[in-house]
Protein backbone atom coordinates (compact mmCIF):
# COMPACT_ATOMS: atom_id res chain seq x y z
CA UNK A 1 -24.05 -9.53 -29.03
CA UNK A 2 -20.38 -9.01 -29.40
CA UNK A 3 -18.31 -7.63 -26.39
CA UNK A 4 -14.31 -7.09 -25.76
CA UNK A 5 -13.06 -8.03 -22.43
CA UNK A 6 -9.71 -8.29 -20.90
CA UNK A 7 -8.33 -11.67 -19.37
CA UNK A 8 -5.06 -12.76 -18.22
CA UNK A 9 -2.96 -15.29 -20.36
CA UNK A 10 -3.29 -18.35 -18.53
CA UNK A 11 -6.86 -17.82 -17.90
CA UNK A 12 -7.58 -17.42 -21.19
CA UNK A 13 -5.40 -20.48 -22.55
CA UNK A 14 -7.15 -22.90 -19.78
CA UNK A 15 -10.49 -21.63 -21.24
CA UNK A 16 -9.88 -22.58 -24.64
CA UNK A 17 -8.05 -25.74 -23.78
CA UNK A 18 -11.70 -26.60 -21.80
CA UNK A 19 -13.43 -25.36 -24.94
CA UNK A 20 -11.21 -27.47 -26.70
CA UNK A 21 -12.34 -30.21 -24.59
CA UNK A 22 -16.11 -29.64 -24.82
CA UNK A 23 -16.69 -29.18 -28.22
CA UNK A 24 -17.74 -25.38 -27.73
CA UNK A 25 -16.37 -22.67 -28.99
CA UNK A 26 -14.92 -19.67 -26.65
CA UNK A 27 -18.04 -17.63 -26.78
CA UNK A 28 -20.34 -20.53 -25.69
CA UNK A 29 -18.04 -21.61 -23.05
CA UNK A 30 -17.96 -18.06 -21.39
CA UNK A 31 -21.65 -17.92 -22.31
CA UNK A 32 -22.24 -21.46 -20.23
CA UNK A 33 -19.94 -19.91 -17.20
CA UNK A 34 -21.21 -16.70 -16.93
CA UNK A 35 -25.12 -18.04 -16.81
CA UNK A 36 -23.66 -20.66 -14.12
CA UNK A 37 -22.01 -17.91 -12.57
CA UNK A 38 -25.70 -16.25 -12.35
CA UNK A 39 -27.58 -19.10 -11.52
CA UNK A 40 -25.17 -19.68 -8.52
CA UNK A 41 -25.42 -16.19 -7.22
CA UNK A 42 -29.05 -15.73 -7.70
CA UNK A 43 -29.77 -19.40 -5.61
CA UNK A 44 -27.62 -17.91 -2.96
CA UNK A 45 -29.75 -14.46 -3.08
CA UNK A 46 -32.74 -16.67 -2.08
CA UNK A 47 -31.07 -18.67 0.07
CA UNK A 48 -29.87 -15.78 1.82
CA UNK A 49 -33.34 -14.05 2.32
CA UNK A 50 -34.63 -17.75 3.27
CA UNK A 51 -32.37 -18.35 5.91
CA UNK A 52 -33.45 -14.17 6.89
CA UNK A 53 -37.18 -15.24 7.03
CA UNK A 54 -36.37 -18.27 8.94
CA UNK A 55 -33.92 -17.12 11.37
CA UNK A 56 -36.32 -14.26 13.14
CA UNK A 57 -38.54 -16.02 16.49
CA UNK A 58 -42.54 -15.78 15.50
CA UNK A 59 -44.43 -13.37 17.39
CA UNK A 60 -46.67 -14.02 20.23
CA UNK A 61 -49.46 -13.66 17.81
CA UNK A 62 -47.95 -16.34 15.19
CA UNK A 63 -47.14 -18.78 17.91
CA UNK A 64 -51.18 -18.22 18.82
CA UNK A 65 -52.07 -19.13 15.21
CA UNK A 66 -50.26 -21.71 14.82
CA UNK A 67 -50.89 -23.52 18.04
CA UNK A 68 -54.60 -23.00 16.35
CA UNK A 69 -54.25 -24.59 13.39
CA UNK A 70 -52.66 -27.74 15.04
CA UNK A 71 -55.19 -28.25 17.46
CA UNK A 72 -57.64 -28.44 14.56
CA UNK A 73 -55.26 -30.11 11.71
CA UNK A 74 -55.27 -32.59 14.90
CA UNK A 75 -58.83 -32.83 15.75
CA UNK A 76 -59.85 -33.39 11.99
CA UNK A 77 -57.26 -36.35 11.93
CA UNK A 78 -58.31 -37.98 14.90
CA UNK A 79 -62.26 -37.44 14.29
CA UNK A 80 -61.47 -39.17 10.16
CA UNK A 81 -59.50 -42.10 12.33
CA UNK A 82 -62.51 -43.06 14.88
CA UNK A 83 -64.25 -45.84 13.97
């Protein structure tokens, strides 16, 4: 698809001396940018509602459950380790 956009001078000679450079042409270096450009802000999306998930304290309920399923995740190792 073919698009206009408006860039200043310098950025636009420093792109096509890195085009240059690369072996691209202009279109598939601002092609290769703007998916990196996506990527980037996408992983920090997830990161951001990762860290979110993460950073809130388990309930009463969760710390209950989980104390659970240690005690038998530990049981089962120790009854597969007797001799």
């Amino acid at each position: 698809m073919k698009t206009a956009i408006s860039l200043e001078d310098e950025l636009l000679l420093e792109a096509d001396r890195i085009a240059r450079q690369m072996g691209v042409s202009r279109s598939r270096l601002f092609s290769i940018a703007l998916e990196a450009y996506l990527r980037k802000r996408r992983n920090q999306e997830i990161l951001g509602q990762l860290n979110k998930v993460y950073a809130d304290e388990p309930s009463p309920n969760e710390r209950r459950t989980v104390a659970g399923l240690k005690r038998r995740f530990r049981s089962t190792i120790q009854e597969s380790w007797r001799p």
